[in-house]
C-alpha atoms as a PDB file:
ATOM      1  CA  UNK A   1      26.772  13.343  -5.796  1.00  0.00           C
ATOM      2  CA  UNK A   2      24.485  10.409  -4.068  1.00  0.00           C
ATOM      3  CA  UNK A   3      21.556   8.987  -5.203  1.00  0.00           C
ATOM      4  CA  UNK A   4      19.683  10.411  -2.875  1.00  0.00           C
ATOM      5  CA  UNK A   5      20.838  13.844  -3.349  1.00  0.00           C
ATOM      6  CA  UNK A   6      20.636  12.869  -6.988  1.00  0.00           C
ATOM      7  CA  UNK A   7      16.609  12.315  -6.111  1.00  0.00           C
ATOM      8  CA  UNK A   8      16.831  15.585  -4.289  1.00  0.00           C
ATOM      9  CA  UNK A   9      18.237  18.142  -6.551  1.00  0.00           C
ATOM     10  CA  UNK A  10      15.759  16.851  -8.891  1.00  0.00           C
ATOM     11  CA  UNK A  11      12.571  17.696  -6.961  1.00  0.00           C
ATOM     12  CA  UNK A  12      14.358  20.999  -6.532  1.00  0.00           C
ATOM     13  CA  UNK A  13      14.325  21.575  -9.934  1.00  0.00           C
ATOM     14  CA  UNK A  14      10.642  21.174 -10.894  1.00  0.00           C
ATOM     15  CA  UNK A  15       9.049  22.288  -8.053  1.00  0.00           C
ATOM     16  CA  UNK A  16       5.574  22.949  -9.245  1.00  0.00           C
ATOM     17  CA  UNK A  17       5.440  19.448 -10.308  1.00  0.00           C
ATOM     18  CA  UNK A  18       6.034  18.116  -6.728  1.00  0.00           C
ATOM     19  CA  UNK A  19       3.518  20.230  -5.390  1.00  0.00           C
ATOM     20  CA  UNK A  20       1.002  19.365  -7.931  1.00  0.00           C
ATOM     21  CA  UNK A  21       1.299  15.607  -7.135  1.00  0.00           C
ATOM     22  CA  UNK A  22       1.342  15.976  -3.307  1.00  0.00           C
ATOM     23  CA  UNK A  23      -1.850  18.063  -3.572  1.00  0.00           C
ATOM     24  CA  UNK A  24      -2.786  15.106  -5.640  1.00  0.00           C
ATOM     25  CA  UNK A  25      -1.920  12.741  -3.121  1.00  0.00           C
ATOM     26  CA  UNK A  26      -3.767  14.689  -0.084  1.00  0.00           C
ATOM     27  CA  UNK A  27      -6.880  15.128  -2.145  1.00  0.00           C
ATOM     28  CA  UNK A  28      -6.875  11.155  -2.884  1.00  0.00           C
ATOM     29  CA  UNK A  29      -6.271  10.668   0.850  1.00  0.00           C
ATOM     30  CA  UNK A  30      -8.976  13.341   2.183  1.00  0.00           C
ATOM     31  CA  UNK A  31     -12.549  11.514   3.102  1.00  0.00           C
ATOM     32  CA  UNK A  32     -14.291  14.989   1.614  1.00  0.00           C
ATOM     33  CA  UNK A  33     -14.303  17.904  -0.350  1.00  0.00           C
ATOM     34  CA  UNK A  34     -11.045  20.545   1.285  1.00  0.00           C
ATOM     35  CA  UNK A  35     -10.772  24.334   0.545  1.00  0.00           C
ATOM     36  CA  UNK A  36      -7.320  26.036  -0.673  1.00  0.00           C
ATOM     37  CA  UNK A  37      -6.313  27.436   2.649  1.00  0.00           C
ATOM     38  CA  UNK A  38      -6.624  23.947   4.585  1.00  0.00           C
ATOM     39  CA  UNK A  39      -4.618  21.995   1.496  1.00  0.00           C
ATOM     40  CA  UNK A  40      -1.829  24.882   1.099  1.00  0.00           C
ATOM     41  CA  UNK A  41      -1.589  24.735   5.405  1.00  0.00           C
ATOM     42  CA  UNK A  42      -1.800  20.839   5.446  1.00  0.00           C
ATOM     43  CA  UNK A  43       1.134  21.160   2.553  1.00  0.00           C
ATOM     44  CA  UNK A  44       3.538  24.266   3.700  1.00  0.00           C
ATOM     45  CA  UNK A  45       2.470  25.455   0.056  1.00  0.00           C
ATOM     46  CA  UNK A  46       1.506  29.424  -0.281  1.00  0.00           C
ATOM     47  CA  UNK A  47      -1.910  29.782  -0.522  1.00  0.00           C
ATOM     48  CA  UNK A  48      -1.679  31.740  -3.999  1.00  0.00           C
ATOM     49  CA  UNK A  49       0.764  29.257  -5.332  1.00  0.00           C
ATOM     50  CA  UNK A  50      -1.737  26.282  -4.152  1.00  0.00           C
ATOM     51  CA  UNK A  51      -4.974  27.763  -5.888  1.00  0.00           C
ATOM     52  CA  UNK A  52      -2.965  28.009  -9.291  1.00  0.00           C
ATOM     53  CA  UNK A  53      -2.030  24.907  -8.969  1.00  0.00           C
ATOM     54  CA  UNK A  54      -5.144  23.142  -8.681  1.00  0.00           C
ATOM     55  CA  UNK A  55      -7.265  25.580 -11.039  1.00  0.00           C
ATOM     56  CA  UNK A  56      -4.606  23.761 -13.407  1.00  0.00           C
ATOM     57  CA  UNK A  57      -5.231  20.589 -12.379  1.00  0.00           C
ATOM     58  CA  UNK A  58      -9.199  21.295 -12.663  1.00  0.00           C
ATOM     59  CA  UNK A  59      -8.557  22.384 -16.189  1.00  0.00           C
ATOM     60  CA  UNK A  60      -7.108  18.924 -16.848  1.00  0.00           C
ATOM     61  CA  UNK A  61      -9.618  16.721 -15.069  1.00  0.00           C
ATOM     62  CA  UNK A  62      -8.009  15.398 -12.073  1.00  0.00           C
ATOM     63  CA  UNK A  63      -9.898  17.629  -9.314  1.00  0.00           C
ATOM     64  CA  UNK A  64     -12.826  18.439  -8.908  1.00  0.00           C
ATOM     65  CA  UNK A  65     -14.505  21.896  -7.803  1.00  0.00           C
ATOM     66  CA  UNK A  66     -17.612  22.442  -6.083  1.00  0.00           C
ATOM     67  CA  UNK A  67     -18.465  26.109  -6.881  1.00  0.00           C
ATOM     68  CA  UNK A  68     -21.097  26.190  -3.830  1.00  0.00           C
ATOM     69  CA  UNK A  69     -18.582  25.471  -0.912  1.00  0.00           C
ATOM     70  CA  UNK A  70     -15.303  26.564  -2.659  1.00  0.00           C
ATOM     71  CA  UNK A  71     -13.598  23.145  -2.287  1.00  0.00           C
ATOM     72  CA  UNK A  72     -11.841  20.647  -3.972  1.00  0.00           C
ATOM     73  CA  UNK A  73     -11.800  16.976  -4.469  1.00  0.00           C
ATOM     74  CA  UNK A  74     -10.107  13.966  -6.535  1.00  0.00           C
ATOM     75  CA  UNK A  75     -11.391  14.000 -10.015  1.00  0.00           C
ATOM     76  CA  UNK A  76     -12.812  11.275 -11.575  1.00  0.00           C
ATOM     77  CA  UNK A  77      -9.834  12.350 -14.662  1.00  0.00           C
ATOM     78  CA  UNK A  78      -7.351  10.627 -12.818  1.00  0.00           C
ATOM     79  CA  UNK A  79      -9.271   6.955 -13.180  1.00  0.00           C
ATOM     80  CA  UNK A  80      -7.924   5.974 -16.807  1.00  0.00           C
ATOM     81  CA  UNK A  81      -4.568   6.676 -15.487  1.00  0.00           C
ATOM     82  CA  UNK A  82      -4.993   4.272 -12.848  1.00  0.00           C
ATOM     83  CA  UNK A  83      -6.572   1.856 -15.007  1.00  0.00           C
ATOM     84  CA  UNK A  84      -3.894   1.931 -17.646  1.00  0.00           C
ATOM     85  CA  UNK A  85      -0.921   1.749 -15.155  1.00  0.00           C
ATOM     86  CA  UNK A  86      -2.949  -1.262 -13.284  1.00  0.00           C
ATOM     87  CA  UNK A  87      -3.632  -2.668 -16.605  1.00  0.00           C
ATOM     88  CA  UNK A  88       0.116  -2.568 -18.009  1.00  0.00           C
ATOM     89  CA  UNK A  89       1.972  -3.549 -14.492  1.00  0.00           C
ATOM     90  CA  UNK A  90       3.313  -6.528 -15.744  1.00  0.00           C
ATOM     91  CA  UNK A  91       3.648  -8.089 -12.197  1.00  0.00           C
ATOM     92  CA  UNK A  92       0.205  -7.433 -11.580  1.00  0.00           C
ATOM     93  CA  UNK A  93      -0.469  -9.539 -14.712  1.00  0.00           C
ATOM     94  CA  UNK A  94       1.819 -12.339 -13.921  1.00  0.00           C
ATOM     95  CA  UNK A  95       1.251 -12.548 -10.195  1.00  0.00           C
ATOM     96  CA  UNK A  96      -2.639 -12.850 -11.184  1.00  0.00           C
ATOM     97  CA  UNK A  97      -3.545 -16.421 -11.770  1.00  0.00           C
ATOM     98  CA  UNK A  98      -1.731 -17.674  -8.170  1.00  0.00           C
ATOM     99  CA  UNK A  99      -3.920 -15.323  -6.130  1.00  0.00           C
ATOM    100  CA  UNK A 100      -7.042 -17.056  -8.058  1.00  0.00           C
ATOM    101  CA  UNK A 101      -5.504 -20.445  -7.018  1.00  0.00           C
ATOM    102  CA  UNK A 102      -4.292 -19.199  -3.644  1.00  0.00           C
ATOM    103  CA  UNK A 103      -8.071 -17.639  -2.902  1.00  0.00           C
ATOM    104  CA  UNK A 104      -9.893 -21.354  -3.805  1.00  0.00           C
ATOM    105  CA  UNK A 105      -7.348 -23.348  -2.000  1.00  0.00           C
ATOM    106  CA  UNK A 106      -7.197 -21.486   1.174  1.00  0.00           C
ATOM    107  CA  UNK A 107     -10.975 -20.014   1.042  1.00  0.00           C
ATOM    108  CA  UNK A 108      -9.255 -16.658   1.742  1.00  0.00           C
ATOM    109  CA  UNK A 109      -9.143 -13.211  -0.288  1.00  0.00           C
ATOM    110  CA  UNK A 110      -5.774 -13.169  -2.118  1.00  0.00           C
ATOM    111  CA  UNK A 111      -3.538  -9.615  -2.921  1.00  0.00           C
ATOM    112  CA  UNK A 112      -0.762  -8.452  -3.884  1.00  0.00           C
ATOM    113  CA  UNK A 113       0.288  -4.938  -2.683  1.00  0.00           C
ATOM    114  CA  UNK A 114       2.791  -2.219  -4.019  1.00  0.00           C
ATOM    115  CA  UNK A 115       4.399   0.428  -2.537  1.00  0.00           C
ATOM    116  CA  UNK A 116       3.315   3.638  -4.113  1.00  0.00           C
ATOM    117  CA  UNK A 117       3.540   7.109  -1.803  1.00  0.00           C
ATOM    118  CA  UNK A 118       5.334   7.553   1.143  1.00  0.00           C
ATOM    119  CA  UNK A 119       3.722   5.931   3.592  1.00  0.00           C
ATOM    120  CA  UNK A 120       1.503   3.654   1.747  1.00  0.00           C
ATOM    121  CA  UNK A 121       0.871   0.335   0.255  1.00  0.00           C
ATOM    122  CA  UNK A 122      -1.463   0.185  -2.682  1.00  0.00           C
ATOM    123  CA  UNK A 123      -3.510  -3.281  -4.070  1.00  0.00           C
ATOM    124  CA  UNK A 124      -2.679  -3.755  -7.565  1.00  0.00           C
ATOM    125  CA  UNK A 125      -4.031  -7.411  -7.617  1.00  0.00           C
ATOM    126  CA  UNK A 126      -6.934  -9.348  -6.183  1.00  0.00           C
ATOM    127  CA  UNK A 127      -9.128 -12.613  -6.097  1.00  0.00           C
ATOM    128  CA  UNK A 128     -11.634 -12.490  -3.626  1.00  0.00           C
ATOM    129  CA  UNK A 129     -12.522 -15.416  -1.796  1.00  0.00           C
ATOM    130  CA  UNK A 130     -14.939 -17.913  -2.763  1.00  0.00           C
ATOM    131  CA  UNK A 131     -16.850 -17.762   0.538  1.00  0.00           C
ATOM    132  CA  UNK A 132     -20.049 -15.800   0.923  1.00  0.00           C
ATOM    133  CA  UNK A 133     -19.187 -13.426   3.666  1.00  0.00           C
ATOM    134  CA  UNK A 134     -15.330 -12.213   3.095  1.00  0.00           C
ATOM    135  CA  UNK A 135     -13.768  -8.977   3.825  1.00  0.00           C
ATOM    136  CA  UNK A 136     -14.156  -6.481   1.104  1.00  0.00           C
ATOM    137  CA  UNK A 137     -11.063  -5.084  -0.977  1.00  0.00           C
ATOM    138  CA  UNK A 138     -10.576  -3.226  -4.074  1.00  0.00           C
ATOM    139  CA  UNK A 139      -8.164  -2.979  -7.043  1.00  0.00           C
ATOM    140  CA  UNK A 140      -6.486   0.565  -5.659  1.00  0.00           C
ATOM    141  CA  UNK A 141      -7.292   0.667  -1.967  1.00  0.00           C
ATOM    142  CA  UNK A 142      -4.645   1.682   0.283  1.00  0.00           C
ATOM    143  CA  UNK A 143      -3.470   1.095   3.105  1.00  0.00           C
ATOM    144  CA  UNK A 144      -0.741   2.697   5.902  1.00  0.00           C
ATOM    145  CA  UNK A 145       3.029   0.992   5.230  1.00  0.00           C
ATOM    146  CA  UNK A 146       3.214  -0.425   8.577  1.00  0.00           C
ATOM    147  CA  UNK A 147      -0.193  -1.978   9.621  1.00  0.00           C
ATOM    148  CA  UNK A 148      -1.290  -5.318   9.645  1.00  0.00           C
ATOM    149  CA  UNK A 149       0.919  -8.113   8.258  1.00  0.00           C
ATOM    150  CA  UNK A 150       2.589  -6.684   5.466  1.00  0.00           C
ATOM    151  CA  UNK A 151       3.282  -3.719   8.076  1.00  0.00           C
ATOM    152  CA  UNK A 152       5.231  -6.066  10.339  1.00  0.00           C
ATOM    153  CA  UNK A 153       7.201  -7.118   6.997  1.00  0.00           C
ATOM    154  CA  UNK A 154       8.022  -3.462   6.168  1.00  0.00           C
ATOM    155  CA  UNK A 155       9.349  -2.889   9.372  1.00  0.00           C
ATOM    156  CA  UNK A 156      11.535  -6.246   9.435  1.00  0.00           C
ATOM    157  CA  UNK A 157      12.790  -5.420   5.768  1.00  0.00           C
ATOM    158  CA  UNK A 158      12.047  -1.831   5.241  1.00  0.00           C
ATOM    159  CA  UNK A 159      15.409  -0.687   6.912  1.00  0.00           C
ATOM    160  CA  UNK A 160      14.216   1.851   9.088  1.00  0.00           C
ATOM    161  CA  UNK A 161      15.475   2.751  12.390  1.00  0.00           C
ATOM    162  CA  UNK A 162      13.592   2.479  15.966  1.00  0.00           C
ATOM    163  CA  UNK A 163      12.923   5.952  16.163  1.00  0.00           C
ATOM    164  CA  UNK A 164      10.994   6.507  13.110  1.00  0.00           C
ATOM    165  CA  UNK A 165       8.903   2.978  13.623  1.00  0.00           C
ATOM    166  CA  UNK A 166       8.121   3.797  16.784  1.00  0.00           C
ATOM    167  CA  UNK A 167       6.589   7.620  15.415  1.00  0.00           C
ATOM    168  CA  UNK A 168       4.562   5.997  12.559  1.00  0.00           C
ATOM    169  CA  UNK A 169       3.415   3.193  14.961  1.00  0.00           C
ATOM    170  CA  UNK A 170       1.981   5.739  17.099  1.00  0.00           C
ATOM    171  CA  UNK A 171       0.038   6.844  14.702  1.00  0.00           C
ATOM    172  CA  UNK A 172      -1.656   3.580  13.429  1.00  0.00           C
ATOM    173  CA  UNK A 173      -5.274   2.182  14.223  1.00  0.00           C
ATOM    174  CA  UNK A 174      -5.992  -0.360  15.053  1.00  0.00           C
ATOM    175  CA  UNK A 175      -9.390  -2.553  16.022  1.00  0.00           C
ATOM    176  CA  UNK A 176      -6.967  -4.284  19.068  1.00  0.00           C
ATOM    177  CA  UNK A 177      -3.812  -1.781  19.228  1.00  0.00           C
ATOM    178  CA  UNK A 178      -0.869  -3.887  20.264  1.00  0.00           C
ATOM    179  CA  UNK A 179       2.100  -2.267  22.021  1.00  0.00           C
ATOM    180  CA  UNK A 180       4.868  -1.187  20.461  1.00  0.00           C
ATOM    181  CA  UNK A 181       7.170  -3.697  22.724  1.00  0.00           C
ATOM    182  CA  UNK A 182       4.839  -6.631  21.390  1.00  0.00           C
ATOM    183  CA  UNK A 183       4.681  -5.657  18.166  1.00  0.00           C
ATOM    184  CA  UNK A 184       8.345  -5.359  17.410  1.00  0.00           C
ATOM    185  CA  UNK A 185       8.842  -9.033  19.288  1.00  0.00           C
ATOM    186  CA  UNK A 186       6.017  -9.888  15.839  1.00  0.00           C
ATOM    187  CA  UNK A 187       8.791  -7.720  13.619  1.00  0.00           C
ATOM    188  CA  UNK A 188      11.644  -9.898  14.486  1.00  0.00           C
ATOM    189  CA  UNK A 189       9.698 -13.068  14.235  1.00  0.00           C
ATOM    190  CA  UNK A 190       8.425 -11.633  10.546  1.00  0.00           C
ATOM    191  CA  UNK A 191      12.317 -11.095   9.873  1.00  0.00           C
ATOM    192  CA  UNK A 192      13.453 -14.727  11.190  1.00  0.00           C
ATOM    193  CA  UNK A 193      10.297 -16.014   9.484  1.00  0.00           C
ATOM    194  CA  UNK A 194      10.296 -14.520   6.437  1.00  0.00           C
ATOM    195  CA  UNK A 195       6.260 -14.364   6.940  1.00  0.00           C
ATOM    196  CA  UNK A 196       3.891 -12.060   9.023  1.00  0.00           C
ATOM    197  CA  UNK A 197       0.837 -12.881  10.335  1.00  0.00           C
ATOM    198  CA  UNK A 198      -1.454 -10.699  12.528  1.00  0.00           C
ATOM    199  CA  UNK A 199      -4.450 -12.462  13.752  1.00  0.00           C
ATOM    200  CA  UNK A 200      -7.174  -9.989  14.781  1.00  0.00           C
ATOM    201  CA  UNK A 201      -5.240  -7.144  15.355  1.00  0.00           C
ATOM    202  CA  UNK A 202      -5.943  -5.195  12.501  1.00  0.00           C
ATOM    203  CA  UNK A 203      -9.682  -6.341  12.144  1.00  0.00           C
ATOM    204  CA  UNK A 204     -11.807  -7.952  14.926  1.00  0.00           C
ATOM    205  CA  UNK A 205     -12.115 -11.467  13.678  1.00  0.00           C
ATOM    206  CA  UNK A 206      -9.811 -11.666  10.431  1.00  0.00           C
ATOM    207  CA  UNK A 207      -6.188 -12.985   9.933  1.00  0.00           C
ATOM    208  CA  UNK A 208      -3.759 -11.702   7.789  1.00  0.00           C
ATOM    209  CA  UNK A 209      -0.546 -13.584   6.378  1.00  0.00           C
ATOM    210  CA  UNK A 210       2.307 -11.904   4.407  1.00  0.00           C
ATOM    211  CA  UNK A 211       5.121 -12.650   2.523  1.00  0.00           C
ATOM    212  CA  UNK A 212       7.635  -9.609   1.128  1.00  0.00           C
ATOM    213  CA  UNK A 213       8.740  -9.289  -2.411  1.00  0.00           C
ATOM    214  CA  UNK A 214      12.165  -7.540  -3.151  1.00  0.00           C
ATOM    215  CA  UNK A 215      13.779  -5.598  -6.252  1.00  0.00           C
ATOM    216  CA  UNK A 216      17.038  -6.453  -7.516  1.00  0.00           C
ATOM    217  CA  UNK A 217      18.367  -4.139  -4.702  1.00  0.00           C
ATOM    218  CA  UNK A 218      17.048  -6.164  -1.797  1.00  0.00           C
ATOM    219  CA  UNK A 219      14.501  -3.243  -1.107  1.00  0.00           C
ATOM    220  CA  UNK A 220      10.821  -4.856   0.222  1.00  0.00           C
ATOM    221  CA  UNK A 221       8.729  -2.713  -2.838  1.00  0.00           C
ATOM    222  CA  UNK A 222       5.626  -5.258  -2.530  1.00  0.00           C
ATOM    223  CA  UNK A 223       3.845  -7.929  -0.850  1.00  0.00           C
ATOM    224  CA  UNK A 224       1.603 -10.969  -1.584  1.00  0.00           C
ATOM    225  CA  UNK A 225      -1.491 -10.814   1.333  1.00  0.00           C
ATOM    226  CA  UNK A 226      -3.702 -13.722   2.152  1.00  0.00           C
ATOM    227  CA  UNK A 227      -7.081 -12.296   4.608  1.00  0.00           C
ATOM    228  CA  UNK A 228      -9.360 -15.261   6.055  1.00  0.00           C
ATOM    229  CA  UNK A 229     -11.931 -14.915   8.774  1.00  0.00           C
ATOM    230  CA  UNK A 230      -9.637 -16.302  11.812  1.00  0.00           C
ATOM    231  CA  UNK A 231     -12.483 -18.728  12.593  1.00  0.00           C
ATOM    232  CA  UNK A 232     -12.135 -20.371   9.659  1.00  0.00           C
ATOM    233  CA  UNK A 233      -7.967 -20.264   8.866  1.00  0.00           C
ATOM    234  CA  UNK A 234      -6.684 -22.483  11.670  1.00  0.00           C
ATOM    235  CA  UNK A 235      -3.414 -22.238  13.013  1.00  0.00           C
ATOM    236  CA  UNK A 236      -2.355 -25.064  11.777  1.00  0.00           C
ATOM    237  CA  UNK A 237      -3.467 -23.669   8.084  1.00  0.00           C
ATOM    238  CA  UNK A 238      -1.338 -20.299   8.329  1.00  0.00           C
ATOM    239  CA  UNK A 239       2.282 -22.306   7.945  1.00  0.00           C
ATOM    240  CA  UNK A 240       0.733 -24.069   5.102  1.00  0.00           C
ATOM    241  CA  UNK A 241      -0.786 -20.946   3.921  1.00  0.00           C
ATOM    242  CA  UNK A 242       2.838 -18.837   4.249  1.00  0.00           C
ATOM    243  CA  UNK A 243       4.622 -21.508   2.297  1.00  0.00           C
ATOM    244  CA  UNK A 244       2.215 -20.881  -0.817  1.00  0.00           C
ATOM    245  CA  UNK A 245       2.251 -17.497  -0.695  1.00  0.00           C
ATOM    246  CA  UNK A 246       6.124 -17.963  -0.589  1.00  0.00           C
ATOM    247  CA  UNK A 247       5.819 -20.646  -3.699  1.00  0.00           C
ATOM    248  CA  UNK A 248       4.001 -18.285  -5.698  1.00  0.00           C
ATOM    249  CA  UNK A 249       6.653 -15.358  -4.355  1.00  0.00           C
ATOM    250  CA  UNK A 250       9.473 -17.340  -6.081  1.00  0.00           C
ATOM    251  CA  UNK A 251       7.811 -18.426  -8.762  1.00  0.00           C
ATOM    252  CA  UNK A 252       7.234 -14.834 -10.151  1.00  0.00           C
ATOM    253  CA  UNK A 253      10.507 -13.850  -9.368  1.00  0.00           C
ATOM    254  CA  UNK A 254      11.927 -16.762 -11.104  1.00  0.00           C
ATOM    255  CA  UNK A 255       9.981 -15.725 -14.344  1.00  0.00           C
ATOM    256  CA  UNK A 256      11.527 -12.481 -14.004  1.00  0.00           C
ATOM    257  CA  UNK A 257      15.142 -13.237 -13.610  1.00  0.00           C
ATOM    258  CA  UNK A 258      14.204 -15.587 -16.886  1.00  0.00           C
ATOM    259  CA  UNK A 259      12.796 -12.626 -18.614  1.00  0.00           C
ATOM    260  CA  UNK A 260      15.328 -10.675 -17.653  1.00  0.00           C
ATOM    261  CA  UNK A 261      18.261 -13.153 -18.427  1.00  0.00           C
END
């Protein structure tokens, strides 16, 4: 048996607890309260099934229930176990100090990102940047796998095929949408590069710069992120800029081979 049907037969065999984190997942994701019937229809769960799942996950703390208007929400339960697995990510630790260096050299906001669901990049490491008006990001915000930057990255390195980038591109937003023919032109200049950069794409007036970070399988997993107002990162900065991020890349994964030796 594969790996992946390894991964498969798995799920199969504790269902409830796949359905329990993808209710999770779409509550975390949902701007507002959501009633049974639009999670269990949003999820292909049975509506029945869905309500006992989440009355158990009320009972423990990680949603919420609003008796007036019947729906549900992300409980505030599920914070200490964010915390502690932000607190103990060891690369999160390490990486650290070089986005506080990173964020006073460059005047930018420095992070590192991690993939966590499908579809989604999570920050698990931050230093803001020094300068009074900056672009605000928090510890835990998330963003879709294939915008911006590190999106460009994830397509160059992420191994999947036309079809499916072109489907999830579709579905991005964007404040200056490019077009799909443009922005897999910036893909194969990411992959040649081994940096992205999109310069107002994204967000009016902000440029973002991105180097990948691999696992010992040559999967992209994470990303370290450098966002400057564009009026203020030069062009002739963002090379400069790349080949720190890409300094403080190896460095990191040179203390983990060492760790690991």
């Amino acid at each position: 048996m594969s790996e992946d049907e390894t991964t498969q037969a798995s799920k199969r065999q504790v269902p409830a607890v796949t359905r329990a984190i993808a209710i999770l997942r779409y509550l975390g994701r949902s701007n507002e309260p959501v009633g049974v019937n639009p999670i269990a229809r949003e999820l292909g769960l049975v509506p029945s099934t869905c309500l006992h799942i989440l009355r158990v996950l009320q009972d423990e703390g990680l949603v919420e229930f609003d008796l007036r208007t019947k729906r549900y929400s992300i409980g505030v339960g599920i914070l200490p176990l964010a915390r502690s697995a932000l607190q103990k990510n060891t690369f999160s630790v390490m990486i650290q100090p070089r986005l506080s260096e990173l964020s006073t050299r460059f005047n930018v906001t420095a992070i590192a990102t991690q993939l966590s669901e499908p579809g989604q990049m999570v920050v698990v490491a931050l230093s803001q940047s020094p300068l009074p008006f900056r672009l605000q990001v928090d510890l835990g915000s998330r963003f879709p796998l294939l915008i911006s930057a590190t999106g460009r990255l994830f397509a160059a390195f992420g191994g999947m095929g036309k079809d499916a980038l072109q489907r999830e591109f579709s579905k991005l937003v964007w404040d200056h949408p490019p077009t799909f023919a443009k922005w897999t032109e910036e893909v194969e200049q990411a992959r040649t590069r081994g940096y992205a950069v999109d310069q107002g794409t994204y967000i009016s007036g902000v440029t973002v710069v991105a180097v990948p970070i691999f696992n010992a399988r040559k999967q992209m997993i994470r990303s370290l992120v450098a966002i400057g107002i564009t009026e203020r990162l030069e062009d002739a900065e963002i090379p400069k800029l790349a080949r720190a991020l890409t300094d403080a890349r190896n460095e990191i994964e040179n203390v983990q081979m060492t760790a690991g030796s």
